[in-house]
C-alpha atoms as a PDB file:
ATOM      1  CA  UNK A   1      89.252  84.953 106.585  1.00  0.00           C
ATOM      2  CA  UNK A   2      85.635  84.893 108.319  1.00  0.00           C
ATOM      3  CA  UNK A   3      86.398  83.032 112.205  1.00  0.00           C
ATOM      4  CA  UNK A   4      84.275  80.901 113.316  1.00  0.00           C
ATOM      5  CA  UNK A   5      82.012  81.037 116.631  1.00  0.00           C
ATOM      6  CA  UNK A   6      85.064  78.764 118.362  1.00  0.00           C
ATOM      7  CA  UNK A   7      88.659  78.880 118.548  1.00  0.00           C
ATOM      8  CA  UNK A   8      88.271  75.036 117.738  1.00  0.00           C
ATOM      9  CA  UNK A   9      86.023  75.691 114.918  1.00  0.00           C
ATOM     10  CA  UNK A  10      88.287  78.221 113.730  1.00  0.00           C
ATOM     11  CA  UNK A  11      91.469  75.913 113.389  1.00  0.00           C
ATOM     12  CA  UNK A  12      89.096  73.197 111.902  1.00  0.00           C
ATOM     13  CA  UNK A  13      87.519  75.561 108.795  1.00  0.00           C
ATOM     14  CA  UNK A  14      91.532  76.786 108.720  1.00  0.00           C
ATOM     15  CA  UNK A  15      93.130  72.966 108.220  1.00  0.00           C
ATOM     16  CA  UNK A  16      90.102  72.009 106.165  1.00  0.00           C
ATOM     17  CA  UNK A  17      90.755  74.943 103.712  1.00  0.00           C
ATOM     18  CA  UNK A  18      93.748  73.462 103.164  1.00  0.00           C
ATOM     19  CA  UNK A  19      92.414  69.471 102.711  1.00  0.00           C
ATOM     20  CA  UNK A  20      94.546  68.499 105.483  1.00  0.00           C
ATOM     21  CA  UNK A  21      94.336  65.724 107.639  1.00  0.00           C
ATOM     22  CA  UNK A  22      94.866  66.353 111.715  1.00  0.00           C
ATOM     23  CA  UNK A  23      97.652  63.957 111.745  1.00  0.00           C
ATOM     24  CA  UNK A  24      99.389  66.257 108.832  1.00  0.00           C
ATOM     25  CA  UNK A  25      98.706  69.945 110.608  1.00  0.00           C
ATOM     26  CA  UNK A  26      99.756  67.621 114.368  1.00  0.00           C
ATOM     27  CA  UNK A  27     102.987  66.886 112.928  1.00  0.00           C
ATOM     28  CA  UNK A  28     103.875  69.794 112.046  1.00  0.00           C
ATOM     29  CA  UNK A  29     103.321  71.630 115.268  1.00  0.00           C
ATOM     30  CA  UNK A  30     104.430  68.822 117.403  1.00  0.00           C
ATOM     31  CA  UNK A  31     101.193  67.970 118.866  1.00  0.00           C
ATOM     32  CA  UNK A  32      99.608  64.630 119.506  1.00  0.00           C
ATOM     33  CA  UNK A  33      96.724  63.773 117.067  1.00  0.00           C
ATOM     34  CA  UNK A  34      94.151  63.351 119.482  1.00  0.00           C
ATOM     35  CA  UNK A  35      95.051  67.193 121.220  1.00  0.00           C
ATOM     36  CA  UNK A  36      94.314  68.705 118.221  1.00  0.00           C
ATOM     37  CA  UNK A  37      91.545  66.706 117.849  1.00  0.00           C
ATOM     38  CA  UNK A  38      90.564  68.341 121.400  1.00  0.00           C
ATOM     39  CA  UNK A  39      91.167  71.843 120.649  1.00  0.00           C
ATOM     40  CA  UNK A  40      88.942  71.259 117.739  1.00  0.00           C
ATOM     41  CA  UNK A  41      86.683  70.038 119.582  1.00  0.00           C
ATOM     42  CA  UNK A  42      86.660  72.345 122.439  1.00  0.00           C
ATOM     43  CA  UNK A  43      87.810  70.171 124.623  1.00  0.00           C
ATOM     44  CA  UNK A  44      91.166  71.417 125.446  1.00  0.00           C
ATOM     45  CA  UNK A  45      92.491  75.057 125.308  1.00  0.00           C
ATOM     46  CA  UNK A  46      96.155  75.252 123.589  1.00  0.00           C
ATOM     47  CA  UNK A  47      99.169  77.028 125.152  1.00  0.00           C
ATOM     48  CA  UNK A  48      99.452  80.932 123.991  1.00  0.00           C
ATOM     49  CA  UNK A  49     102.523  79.499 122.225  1.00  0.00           C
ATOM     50  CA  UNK A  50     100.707  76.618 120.366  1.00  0.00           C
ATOM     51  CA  UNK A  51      98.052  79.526 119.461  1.00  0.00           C
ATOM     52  CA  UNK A  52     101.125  81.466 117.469  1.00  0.00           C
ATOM     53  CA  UNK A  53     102.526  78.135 115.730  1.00  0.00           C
ATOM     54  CA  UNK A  54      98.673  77.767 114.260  1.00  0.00           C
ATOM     55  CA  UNK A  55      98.877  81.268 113.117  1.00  0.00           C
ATOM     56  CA  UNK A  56     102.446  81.365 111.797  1.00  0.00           C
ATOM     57  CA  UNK A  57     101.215  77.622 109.773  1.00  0.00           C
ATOM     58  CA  UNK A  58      97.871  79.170 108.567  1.00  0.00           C
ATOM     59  CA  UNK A  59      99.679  82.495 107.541  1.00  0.00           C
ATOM     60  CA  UNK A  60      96.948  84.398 109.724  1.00  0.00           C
ATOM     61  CA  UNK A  61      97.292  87.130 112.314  1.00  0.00           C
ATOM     62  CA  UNK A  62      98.604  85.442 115.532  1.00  0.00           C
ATOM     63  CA  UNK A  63      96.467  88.480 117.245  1.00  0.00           C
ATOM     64  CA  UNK A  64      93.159  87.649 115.692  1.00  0.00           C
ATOM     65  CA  UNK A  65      93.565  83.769 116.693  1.00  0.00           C
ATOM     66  CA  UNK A  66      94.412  84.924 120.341  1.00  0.00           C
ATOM     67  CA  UNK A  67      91.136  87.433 119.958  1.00  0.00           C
ATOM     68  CA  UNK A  68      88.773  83.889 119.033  1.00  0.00           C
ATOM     69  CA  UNK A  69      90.916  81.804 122.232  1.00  0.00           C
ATOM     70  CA  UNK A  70      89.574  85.217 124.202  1.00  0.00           C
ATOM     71  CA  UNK A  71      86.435  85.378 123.032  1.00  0.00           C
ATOM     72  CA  UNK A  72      85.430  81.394 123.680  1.00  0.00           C
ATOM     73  CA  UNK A  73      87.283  82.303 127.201  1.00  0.00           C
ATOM     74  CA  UNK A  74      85.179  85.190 127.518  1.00  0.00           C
ATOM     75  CA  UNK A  75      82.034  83.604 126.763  1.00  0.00           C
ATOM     76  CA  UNK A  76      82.227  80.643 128.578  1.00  0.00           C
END
């Protein structure tokens, strides 16, 4: 899969690939709605181990997720 210019963007174009809703993907990580509304959004960075539990739900590389977080870290 192509990532996105954003780690939020990425997990957005990931959950929407799948026609979920972010109260479906927020329950099953654990998460409040509205934070993964915010990591979406760019509002909020997630924990290293929130960043694995999106990779290990998408079935993507849990280093290539951590290499977008970087990146947005990196760049701004």
């Amino acid at each position: 899969m192509k990532f996105e210019k954003t780690f939020g963007d990425t997990v957005k174009k990931l959950r929407e690939v799948k026609n979920l809703t972010l109260r479906e993907v927020a329950d099953v990580l654990k998460i409040d709605t509205s934070m993964l509304g915010k990591i979406e959004k760019n509002n909020r960075k997630p924990t290293e181990q929130l960043i694995e539990k999106f990779a290990k739900f998408f079935k993507v590389k849990g280093k290539d997720l951590k290499i977008a977080f970087l990146s947005d870290t990196v760049a701004y």
